[in-house]
N, C-alpha and C. Protein backbone atom coordinates (compact mmCIF):
# COMPACT_ATOMS: atom_id res chain seq x y z
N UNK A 1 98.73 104.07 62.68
CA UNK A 1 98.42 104.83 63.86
C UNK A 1 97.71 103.94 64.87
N UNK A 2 98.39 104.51 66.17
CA UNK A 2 98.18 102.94 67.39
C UNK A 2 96.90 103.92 67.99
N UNK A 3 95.18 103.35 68.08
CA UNK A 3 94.27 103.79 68.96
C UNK A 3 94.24 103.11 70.61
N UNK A 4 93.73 104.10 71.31
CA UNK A 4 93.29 102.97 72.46
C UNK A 4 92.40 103.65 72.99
N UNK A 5 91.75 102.32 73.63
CA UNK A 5 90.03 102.60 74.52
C UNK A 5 90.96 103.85 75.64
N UNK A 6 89.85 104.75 75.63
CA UNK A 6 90.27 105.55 76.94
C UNK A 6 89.67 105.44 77.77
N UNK A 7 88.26 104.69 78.04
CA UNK A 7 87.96 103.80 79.34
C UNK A 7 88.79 102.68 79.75
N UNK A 8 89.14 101.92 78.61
CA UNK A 8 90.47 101.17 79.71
C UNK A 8 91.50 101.53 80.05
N UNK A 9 92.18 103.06 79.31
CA UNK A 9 93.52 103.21 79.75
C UNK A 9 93.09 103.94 80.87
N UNK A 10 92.16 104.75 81.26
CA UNK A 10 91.98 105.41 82.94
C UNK A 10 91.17 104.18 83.79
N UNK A 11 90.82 103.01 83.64
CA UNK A 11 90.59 102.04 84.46
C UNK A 11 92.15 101.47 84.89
N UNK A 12 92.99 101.49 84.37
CA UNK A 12 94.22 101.11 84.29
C UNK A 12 94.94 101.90 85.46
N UNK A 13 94.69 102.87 85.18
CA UNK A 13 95.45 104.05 85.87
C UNK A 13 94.85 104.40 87.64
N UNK A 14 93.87 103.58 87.80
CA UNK A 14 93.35 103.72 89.19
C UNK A 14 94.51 102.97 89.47
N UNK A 15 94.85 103.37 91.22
CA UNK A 15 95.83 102.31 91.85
C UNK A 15 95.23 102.47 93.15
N UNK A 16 96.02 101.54 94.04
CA UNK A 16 95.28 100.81 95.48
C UNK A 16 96.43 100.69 96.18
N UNK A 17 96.25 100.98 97.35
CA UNK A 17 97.52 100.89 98.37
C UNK A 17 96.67 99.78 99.61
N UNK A 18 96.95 98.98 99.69
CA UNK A 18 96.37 98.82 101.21
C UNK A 18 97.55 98.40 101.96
N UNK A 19 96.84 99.03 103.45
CA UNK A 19 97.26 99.38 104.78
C UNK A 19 97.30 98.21 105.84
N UNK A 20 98.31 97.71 106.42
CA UNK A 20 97.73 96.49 107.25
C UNK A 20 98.11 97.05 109.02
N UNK A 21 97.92 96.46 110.07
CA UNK A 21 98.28 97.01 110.83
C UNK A 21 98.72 96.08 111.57
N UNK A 22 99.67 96.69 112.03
CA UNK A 22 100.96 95.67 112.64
C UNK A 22 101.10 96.28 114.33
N UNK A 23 100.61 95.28 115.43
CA UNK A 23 100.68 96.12 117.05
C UNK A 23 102.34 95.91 117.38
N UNK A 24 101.97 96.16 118.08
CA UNK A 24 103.61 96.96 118.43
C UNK A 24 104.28 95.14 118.92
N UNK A 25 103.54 94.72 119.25
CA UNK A 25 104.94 92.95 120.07
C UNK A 25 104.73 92.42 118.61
N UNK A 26 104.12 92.78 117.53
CA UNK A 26 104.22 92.28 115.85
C UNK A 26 105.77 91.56 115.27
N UNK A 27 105.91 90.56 115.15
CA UNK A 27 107.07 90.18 114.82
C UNK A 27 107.07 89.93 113.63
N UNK A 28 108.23 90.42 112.60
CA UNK A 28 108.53 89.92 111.37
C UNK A 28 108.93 88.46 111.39
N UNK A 29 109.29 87.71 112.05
CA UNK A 29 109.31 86.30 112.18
C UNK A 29 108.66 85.29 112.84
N UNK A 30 107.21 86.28 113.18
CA UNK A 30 106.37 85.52 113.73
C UNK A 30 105.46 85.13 112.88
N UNK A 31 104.47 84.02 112.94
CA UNK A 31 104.11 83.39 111.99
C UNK A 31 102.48 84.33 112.25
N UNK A 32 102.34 85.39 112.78
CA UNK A 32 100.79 86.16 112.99
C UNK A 32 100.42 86.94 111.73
N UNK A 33 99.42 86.46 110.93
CA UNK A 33 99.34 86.81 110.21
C UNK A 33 98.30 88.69 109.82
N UNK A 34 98.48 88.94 108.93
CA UNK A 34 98.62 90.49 108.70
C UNK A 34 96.96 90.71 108.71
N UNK A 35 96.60 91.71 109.14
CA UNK A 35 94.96 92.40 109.07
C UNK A 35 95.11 94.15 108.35
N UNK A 36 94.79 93.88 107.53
CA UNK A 36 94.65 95.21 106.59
C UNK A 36 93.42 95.60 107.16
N UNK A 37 93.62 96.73 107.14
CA UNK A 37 92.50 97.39 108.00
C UNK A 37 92.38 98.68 107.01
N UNK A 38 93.05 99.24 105.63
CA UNK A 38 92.61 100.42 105.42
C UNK A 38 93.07 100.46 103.76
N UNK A 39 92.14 100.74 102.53
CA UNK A 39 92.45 100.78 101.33
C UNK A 39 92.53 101.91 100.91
N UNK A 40 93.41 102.76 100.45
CA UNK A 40 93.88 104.08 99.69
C UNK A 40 93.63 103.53 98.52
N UNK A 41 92.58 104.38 97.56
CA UNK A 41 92.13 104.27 96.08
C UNK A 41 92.27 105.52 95.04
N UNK A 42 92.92 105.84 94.27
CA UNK A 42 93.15 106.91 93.49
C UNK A 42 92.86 106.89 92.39
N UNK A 43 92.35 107.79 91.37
CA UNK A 43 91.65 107.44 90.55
C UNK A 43 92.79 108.01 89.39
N UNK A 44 92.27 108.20 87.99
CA UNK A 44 93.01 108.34 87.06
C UNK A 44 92.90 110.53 86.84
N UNK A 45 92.32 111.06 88.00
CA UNK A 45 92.26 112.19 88.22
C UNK A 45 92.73 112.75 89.49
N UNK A 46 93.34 111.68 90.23
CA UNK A 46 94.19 111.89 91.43
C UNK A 46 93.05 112.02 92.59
N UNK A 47 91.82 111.74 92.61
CA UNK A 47 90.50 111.68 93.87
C UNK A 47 91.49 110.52 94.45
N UNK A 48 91.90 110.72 95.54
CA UNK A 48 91.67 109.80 96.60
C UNK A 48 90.74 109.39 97.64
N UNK A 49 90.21 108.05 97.86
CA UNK A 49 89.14 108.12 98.73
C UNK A 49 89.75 106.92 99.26
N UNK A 50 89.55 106.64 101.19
CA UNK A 50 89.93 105.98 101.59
C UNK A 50 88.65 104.84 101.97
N UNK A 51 89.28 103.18 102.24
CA UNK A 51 88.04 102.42 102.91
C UNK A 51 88.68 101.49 104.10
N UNK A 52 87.50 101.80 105.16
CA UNK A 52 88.44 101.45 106.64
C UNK A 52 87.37 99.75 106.73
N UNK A 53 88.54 99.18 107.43
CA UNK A 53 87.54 97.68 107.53
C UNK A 53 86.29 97.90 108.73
N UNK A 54 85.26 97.49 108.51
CA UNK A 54 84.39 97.61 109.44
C UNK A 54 84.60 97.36 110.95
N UNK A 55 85.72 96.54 110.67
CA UNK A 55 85.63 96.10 112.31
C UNK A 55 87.28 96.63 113.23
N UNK A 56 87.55 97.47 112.21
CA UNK A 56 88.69 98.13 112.72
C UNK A 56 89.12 98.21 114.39
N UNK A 57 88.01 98.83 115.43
CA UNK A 57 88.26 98.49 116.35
C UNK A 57 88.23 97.36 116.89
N UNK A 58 87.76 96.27 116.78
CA UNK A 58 87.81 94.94 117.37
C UNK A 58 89.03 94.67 116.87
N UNK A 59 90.12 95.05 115.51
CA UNK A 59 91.09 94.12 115.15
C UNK A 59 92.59 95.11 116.16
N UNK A 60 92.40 96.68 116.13
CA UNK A 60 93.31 97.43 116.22
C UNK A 60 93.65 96.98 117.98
N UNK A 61 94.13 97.10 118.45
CA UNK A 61 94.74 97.40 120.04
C UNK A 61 94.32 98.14 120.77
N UNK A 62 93.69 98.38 121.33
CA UNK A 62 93.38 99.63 122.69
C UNK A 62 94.25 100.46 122.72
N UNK A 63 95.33 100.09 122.41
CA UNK A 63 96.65 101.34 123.12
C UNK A 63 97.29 101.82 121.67
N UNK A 64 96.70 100.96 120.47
CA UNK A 64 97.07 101.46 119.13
C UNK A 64 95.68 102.44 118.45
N UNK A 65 94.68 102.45 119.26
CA UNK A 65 93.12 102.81 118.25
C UNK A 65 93.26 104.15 118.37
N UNK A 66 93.90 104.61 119.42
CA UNK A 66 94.04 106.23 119.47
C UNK A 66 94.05 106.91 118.01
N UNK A 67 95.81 106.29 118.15
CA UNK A 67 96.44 106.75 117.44
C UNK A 67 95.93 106.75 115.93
N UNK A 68 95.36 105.83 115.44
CA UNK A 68 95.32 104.63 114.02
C UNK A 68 93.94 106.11 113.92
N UNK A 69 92.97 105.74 114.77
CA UNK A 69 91.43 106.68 114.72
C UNK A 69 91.90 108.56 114.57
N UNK A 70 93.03 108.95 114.77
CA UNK A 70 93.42 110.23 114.86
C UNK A 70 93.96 110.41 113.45
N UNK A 71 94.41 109.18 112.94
CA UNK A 71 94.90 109.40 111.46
C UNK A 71 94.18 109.45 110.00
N UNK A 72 93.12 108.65 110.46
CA UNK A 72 91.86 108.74 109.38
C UNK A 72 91.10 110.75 108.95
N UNK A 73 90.87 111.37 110.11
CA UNK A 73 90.49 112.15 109.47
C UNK A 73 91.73 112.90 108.77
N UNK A 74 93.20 112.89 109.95
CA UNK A 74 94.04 113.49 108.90
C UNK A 74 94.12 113.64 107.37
N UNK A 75 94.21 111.78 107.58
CA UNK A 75 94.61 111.11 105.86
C UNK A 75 93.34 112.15 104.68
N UNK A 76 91.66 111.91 104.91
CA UNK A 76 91.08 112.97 104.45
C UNK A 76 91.10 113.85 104.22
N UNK A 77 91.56 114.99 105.37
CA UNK A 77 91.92 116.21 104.47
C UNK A 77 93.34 116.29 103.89
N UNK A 78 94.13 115.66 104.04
CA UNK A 78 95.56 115.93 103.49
C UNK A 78 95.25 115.12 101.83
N UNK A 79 94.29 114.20 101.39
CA UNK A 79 93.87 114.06 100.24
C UNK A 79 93.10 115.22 99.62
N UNK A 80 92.07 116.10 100.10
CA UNK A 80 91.96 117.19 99.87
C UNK A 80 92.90 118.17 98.83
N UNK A 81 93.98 118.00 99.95
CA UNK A 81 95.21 119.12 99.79
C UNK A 81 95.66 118.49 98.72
N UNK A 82 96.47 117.57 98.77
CA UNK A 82 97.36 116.96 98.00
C UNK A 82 97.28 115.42 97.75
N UNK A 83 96.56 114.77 96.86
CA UNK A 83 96.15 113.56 97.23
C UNK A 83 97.58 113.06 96.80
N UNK A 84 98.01 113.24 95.38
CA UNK A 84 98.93 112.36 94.66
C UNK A 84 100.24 112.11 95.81
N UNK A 85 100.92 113.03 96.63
CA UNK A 85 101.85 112.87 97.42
C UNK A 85 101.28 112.36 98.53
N UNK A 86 99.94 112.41 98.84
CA UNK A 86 99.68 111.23 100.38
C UNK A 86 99.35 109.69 99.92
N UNK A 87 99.09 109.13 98.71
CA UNK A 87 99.26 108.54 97.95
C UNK A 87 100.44 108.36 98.12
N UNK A 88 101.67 108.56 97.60
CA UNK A 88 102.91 107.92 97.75
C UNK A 88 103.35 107.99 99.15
N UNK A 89 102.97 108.61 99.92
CA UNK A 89 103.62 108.09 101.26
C UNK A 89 102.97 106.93 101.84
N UNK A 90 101.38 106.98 101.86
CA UNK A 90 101.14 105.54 101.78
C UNK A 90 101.60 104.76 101.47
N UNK A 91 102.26 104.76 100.37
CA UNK A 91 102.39 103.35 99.25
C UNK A 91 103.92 103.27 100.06
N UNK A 92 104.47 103.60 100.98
CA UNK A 92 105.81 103.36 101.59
C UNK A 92 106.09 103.52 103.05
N UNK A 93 105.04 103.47 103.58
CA UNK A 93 104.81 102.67 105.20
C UNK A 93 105.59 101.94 105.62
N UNK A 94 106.71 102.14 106.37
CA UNK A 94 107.15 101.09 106.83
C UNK A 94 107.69 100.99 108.60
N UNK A 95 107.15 102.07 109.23
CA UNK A 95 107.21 102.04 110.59
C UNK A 95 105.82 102.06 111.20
N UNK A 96 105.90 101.93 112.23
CA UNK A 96 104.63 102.19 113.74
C UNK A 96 103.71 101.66 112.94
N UNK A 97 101.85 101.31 113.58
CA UNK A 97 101.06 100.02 114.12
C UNK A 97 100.31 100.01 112.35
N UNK A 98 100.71 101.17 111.34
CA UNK A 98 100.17 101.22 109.87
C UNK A 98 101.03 101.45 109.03
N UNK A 99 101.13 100.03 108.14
CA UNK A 99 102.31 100.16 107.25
C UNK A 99 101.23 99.41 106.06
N UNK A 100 102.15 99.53 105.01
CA UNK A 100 102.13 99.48 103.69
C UNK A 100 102.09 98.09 103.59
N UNK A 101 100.98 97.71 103.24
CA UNK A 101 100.94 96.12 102.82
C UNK A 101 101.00 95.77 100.92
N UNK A 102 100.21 95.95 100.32
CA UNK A 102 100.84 96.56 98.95
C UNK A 102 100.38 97.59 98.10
N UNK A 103 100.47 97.62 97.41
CA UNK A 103 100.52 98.56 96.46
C UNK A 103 100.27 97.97 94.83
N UNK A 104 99.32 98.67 94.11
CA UNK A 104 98.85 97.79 92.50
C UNK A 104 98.07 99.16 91.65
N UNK A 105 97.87 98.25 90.74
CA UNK A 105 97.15 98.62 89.58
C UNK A 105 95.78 98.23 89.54
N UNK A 106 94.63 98.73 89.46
CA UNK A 106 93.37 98.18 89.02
C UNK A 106 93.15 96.95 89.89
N UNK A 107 92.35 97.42 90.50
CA UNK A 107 91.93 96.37 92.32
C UNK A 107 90.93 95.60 91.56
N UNK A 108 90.08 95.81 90.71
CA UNK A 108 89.65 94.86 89.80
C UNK A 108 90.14 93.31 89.54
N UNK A 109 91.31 93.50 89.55
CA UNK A 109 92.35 92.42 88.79
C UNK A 109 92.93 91.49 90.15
N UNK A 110 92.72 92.27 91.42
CA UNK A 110 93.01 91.46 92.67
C UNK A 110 91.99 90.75 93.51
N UNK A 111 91.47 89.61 92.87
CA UNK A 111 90.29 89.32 93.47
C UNK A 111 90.18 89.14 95.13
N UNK A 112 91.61 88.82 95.54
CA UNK A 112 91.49 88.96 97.11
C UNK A 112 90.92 90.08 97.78
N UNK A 113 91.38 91.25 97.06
CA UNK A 113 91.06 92.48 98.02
C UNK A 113 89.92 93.30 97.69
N UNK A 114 89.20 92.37 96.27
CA UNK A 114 87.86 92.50 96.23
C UNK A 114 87.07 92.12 96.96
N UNK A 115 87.01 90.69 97.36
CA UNK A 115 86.85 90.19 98.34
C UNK A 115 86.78 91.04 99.64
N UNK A 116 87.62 90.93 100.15
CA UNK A 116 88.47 92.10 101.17
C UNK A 116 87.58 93.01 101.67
N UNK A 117 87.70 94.20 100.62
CA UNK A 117 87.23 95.73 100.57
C UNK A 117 85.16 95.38 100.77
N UNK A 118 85.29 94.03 100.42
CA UNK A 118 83.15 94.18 100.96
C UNK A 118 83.36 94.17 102.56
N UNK A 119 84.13 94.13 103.11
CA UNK A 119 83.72 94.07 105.09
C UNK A 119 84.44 95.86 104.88
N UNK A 120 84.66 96.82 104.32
CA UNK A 120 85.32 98.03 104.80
C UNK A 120 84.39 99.11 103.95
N UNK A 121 83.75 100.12 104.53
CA UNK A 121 83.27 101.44 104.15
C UNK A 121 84.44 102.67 104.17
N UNK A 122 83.48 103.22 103.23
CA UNK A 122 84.38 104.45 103.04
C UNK A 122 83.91 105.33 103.98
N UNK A 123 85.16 106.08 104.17
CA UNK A 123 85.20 107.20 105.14
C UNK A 123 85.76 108.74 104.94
N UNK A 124 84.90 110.02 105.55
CA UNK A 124 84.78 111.14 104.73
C UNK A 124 85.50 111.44 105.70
């Protein structure tokens, strides 16, 4: 009979989406490189809680912050509602100035976006 830790199998089971934001003259063949500006975190009970980079407005666009700042409280309550399905639409971004940069297992294990996630607070 196979046991396993059940603190590591629900550490396992957290996943991480982060968000990068791409302004609109953004070229896929331009060599400008990507600014994640927003981490979707879900836990092994489906809590989603989001973390925005601190300096979000200095990185976002004037003519993109509207929009990007109108979506944060959305994203909150629609985790509320339904986290696990705003969770997967995150995780598949692929139009206008917030798309899907990646998607993982246990952010633990990604020391970059450990790194990362110390310049971004969470937001209610």
């Amino acid at each position: 009979m196979k046991t396993t830790n059940s603190a590591a199998n629900d550490s396992s089971r957290i996943r991480f989406c982060s968000l990068e934001y791409r302004p609109q003259d953004w070229c896929l063949t331009s060599s400008q490189s990507t600014s994640v500006i927003l981490l979707a975190i879900i836990d092994a009970d489906d809590k989603l809680r989001f973390l925005a980079h601190r300096k979000l407005r200095a990185i976002v666009q004037p003519r993109d912050l509207k929009y990007i700042e109108a979506l944060l409280p959305d994203f909150v309550e629609r985790a509320r509602l339904d986290p696990a399905m705003l969770f997967t639409q995150l995780s598949s971004l692929c139009v206008g100035p917030l798309v899907t940069h990646e998607v993982g297992v246990s952010i633990a294990d990604h020391s970059s976006f450990l790194e990362l996630s110390s310049g971004f607070d969470q937001i209610s």
